[in-house]
Protein backbone atom coordinates (compact mmCIF):
# COMPACT_ATOMS: atom_id res chain seq x y z
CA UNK A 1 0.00 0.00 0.00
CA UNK A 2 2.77 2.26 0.28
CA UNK A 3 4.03 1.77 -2.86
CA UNK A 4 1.10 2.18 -4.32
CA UNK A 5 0.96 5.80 -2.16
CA UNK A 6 4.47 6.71 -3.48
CA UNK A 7 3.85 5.91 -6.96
CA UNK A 8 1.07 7.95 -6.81
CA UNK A 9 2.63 11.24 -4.98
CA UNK A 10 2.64 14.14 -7.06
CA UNK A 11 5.36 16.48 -7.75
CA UNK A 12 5.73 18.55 -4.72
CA UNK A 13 4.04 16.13 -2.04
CA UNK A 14 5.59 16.78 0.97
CA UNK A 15 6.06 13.53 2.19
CA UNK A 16 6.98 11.11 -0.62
CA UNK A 17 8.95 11.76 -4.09
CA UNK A 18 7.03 10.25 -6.53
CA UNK A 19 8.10 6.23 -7.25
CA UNK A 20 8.82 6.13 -11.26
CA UNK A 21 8.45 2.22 -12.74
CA UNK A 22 11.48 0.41 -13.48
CA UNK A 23 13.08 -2.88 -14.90
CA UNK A 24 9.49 -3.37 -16.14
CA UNK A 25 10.10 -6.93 -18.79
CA UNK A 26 6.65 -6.80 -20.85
CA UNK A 27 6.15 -3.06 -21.16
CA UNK A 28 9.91 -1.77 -21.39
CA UNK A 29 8.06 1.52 -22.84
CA UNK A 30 7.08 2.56 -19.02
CA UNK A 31 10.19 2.14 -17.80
CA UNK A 32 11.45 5.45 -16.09
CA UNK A 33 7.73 7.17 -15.67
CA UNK A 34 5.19 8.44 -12.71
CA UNK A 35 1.70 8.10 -12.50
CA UNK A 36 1.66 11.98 -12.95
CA UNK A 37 4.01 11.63 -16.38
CA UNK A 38 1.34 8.68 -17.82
CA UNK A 39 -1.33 10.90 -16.80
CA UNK A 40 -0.30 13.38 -18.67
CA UNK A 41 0.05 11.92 -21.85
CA UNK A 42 -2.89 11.19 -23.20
CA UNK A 43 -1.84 7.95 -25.15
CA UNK A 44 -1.40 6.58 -22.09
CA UNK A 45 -5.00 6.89 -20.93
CA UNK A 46 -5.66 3.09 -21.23
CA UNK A 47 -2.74 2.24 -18.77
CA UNK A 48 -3.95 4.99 -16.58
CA UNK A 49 -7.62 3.74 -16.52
CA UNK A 50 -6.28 0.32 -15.58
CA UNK A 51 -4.22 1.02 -12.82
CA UNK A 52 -6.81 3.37 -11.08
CA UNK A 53 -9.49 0.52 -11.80
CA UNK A 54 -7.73 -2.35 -10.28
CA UNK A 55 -8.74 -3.96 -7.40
CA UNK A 56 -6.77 -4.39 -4.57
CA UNK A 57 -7.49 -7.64 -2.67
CA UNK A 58 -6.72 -8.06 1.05
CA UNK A 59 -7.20 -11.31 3.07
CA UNK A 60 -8.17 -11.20 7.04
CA UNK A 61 -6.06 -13.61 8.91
CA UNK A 62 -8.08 -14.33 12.23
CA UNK A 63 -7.05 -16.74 15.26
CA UNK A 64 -4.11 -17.78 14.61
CA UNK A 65 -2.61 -20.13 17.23
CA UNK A 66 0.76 -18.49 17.43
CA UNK A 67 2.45 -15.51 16.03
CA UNK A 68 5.13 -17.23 14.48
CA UNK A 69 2.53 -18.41 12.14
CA UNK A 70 1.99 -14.85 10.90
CA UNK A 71 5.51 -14.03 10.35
CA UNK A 72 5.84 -17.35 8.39
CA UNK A 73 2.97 -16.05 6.17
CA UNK A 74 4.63 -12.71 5.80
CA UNK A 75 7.80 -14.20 5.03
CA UNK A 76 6.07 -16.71 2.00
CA UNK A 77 4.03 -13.71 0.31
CA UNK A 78 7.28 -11.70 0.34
CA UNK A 79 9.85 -14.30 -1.29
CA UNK A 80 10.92 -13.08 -4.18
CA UNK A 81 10.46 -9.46 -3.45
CA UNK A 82 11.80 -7.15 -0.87
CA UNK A 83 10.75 -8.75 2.77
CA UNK A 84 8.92 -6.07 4.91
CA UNK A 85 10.88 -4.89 7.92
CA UNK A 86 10.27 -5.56 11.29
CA UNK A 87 8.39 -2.86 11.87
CA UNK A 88 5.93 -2.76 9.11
CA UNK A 89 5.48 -6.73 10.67
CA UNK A 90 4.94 -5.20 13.84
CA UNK A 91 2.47 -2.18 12.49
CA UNK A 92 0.37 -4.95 10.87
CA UNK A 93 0.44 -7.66 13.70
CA UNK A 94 0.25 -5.34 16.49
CA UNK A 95 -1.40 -2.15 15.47
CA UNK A 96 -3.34 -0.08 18.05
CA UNK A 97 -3.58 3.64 19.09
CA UNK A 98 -0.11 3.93 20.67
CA UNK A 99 1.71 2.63 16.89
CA UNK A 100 -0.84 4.90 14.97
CA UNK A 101 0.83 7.61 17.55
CA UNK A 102 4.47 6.64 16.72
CA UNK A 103 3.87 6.05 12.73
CA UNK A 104 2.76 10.04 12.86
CA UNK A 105 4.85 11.62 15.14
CA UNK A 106 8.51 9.76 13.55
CA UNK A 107 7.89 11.63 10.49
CA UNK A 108 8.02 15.14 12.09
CA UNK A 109 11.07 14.61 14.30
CA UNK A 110 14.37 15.68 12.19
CA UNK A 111 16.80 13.85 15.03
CA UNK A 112 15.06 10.99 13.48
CA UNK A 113 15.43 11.76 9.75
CA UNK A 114 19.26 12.75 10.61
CA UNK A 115 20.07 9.78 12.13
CA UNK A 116 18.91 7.78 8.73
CA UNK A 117 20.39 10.60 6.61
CA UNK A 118 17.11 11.24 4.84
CA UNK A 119 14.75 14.23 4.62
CA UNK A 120 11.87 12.36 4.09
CA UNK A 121 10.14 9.48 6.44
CA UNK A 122 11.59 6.41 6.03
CA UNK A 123 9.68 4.08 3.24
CA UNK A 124 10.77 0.62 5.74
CA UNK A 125 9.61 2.06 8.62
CA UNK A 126 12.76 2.60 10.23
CA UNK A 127 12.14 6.10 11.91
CA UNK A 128 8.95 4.69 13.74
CA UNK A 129 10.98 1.76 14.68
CA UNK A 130 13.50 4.00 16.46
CA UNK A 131 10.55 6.01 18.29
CA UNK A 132 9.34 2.92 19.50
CA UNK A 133 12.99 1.86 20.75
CA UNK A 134 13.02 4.90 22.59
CA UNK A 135 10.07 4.56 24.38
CA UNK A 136 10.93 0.69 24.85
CA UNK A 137 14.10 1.46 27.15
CA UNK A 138 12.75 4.58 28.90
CA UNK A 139 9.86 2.60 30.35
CA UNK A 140 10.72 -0.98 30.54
CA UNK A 141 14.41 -1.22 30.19
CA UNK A 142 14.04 -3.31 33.20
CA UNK A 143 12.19 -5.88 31.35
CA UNK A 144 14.48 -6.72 28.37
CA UNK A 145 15.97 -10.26 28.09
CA UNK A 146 18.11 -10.16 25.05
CA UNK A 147 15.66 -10.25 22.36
CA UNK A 148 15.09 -7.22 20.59
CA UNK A 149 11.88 -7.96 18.36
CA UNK A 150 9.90 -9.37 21.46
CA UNK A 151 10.58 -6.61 23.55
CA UNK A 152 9.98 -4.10 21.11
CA UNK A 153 6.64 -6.10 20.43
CA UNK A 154 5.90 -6.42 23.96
CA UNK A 155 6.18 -2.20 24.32
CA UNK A 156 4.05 -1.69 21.42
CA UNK A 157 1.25 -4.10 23.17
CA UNK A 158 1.46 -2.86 26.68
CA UNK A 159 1.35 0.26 25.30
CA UNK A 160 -1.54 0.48 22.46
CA UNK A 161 -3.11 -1.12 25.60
CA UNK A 162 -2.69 1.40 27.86
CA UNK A 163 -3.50 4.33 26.03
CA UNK A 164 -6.15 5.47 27.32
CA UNK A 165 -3.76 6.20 30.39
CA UNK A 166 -0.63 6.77 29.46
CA UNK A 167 -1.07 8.85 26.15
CA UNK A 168 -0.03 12.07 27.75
CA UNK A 169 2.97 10.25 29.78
CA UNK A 170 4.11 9.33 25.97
CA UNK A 171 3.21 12.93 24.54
CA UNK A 172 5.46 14.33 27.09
CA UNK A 173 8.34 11.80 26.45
CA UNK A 174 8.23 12.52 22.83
CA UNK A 175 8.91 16.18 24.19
CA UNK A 176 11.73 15.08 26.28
CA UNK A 177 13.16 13.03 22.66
CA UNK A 178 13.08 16.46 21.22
CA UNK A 179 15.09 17.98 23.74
CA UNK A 180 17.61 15.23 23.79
CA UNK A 181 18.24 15.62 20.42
CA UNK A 182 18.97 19.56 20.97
CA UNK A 183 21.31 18.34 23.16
CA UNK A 184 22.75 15.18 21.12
CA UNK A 185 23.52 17.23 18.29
CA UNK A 186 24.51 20.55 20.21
CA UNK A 187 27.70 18.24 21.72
CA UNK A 188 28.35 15.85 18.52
CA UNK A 189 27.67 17.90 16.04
CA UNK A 190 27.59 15.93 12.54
CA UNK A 191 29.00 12.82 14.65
CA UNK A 192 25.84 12.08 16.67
CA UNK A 193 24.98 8.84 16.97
CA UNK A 194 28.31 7.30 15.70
CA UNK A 195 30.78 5.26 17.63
CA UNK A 196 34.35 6.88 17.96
CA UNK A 197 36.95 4.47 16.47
CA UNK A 198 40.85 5.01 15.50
CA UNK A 199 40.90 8.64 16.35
CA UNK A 200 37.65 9.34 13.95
CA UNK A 201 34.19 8.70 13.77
CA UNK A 202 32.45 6.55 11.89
CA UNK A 203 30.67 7.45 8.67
CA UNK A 204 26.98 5.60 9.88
CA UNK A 205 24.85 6.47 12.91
CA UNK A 206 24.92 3.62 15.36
CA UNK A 207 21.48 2.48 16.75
CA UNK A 208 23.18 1.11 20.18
CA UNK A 209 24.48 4.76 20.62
CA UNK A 210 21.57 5.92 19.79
CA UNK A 211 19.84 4.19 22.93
CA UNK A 212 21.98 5.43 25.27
CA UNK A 213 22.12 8.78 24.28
CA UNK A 214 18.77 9.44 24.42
CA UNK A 215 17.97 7.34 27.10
CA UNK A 216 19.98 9.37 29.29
CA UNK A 217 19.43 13.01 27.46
CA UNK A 218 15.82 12.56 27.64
CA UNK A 219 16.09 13.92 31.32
CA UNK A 220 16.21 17.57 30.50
CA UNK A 221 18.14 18.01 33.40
CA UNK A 222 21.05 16.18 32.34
CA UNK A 223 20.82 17.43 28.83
CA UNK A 224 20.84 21.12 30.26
CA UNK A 225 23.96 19.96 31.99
CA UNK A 226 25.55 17.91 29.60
CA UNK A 227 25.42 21.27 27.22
CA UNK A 228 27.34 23.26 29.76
CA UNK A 229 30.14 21.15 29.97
CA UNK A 230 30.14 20.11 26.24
CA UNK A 231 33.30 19.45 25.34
CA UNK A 232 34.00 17.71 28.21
CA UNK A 233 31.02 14.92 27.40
CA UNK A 234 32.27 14.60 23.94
CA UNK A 235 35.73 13.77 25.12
CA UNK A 236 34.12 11.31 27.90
CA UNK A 237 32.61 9.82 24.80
CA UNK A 238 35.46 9.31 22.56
CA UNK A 239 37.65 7.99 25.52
CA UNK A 240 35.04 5.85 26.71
CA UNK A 241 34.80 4.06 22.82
CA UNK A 242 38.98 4.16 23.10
CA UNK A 243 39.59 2.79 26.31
CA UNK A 244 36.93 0.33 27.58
CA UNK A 245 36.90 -2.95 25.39
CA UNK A 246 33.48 -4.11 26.84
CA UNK A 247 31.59 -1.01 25.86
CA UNK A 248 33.23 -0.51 22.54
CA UNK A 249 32.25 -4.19 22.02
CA UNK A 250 28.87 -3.39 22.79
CA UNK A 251 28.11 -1.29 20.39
CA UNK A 252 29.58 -3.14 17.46
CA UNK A 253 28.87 -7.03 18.07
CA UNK A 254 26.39 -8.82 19.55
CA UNK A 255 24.44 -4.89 20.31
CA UNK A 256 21.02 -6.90 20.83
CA UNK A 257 22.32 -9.28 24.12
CA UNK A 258 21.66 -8.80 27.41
CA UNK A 259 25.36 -8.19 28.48
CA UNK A 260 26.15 -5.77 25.82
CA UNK A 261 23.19 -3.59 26.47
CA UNK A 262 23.47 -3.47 30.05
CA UNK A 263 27.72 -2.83 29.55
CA UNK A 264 26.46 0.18 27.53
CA UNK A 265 24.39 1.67 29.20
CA UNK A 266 25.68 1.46 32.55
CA UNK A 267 29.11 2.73 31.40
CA UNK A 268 27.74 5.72 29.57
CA UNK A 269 25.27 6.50 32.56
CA UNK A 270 28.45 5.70 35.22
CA UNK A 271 30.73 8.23 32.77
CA UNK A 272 27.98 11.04 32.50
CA UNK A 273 27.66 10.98 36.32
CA UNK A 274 31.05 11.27 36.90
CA UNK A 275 30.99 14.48 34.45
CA UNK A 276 27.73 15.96 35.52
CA UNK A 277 27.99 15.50 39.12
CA UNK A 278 24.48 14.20 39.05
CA UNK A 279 22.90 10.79 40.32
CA UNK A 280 21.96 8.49 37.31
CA UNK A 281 19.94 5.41 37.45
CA UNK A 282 22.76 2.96 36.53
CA UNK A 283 21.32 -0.55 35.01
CA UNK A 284 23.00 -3.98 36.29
CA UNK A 285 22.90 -7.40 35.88
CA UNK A 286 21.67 -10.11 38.84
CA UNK A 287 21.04 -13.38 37.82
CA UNK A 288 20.75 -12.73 33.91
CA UNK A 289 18.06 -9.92 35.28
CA UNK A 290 18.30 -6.20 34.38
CA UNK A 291 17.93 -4.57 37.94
CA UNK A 292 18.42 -0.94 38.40
């Protein structure tokens, strides 16, 4: 359905540039055009007529004893073709008030659309993905066990459930995101969300750094601080990525474990205490248990 949305954006939408049809085999003569471009030739009106006539046909999948079954499904109708990501699984398996929430607001926030080095929302889903990581950590970092798609399944259903409630908790978190990237990008400049490796940065944003910082920036307290002494963090940063093995491992094998998320994120909550005189809540591991 997206594509079909992007094919048919017009010059100028403000969300999508307009999808033009390629390595077509039995009409090479479309090859290169938009829906706008056939529509405004008028020897094209027959293709025109039969693309805005087709039907699209949807089948409802109901009681299903397991959700592995779905993703088995979603994984046969998309052999052959580009899979869909996790998150467009998880918008279609789990969709409630709390996703429709994160699938608007991830297209507005530019810390989002930096991070993926794009100006326009993400086609796979990724920026709403990273939203929901967000919100995953802030609120239940306590209950993550080393698998990354349950977890972030398990937010989006807790949460879609609780909407009624929370929705103004998660409107004012998203306002605390905002902030943190203020701050993420007032310290690291162009090098936000990178890891710091033989003396440089690296050229792609790194999604484990990108949980700790704005796990920890999202208190606007320690981003106000942080932004005092910036120079200082940055440094922290780059010496922490140097000089501890364990949390430069963690953010470039294995990211998704237990260990390595707890390593990271109670180093770079231990190293901004240090530097912002300021009690953190430091995550650690009892008994394979996040405890903080």
């Amino acid at each position: 359905m997206l594509t079909l949305r992007q094919f048919a954006a017009t010059p100028g939408d403000p969300l999508y540039a307009p999808l033009r049809l390629t390595d077509l085999k039995q009409r090479p003569d479309l090859n290169g055009l938009t829906l706008a471009e056939l529509r405004d030739d008028p020897g094209r009106s027959n293709e025109v007529r039969a693309f805005e006539n087709q039907t699209i046909r949807t089948v409802v999948i109901k009681n299903w004893p397991d959700e592995n079954v779905l993703y088995l499904i979603f994984l046969r109708l998309n052999t052959g073709s580009v899979a869909l990501s996790p998150q467009e699984l998880r918008q279609a398996l789990h969709p409630g008030p709390f996703l429709s929430f994160v699938d608007e607001e991830s297209t507005k926030l530019d810390g989002l659309k930096a991070f993926l080095n794009s100006s326009k929302p993400d086609f796979r889903m990724r920026d709403a993905e990273l939203l929901v990581r967000y919100y995953a950590f802030l609120n239940f970092l306590t209950d993550y066990h080393g698998n990354m798609k349950v977890f972030l399944d398990e937010t989006c259903e807790r949460l879609n459930g609780r909407w009624a409630l929370n929705a103004g908790q998660m409107q004012q978190q998203l306002e605390y995101l905002k902030g943190a990237f203020e701050a993420i990008f007032e310290i690291f400049g162009e090098f936000a969300f990178r890891k710091f490796d033989g003396g440089k940065y690296e050229r792609r944003s790194n999604r484990a750094v990108y949980d700790v910082m704005t796990h920890y920036f999202a208190d606007p307290a320690v981003a106000a601080l942080a932004v005092r002494s910036k120079a200082a963090v940055k440094a922290d940063f780059e010496r922490l990525c140097e000089s501890n093995l364990d949390f430069k491992r963690s953010l470039e094998t294995t990211t998704k474990s237990l260990e390595a998320t707890v390593t990271r994120f109670a180093a770079w909550g231990t190293t901004l205490q240090a530097r912002l005189r300021r009690q953190m809540i430091i995550p650690r591991l009892v008994d394979k248990t996040i405890r903080t």
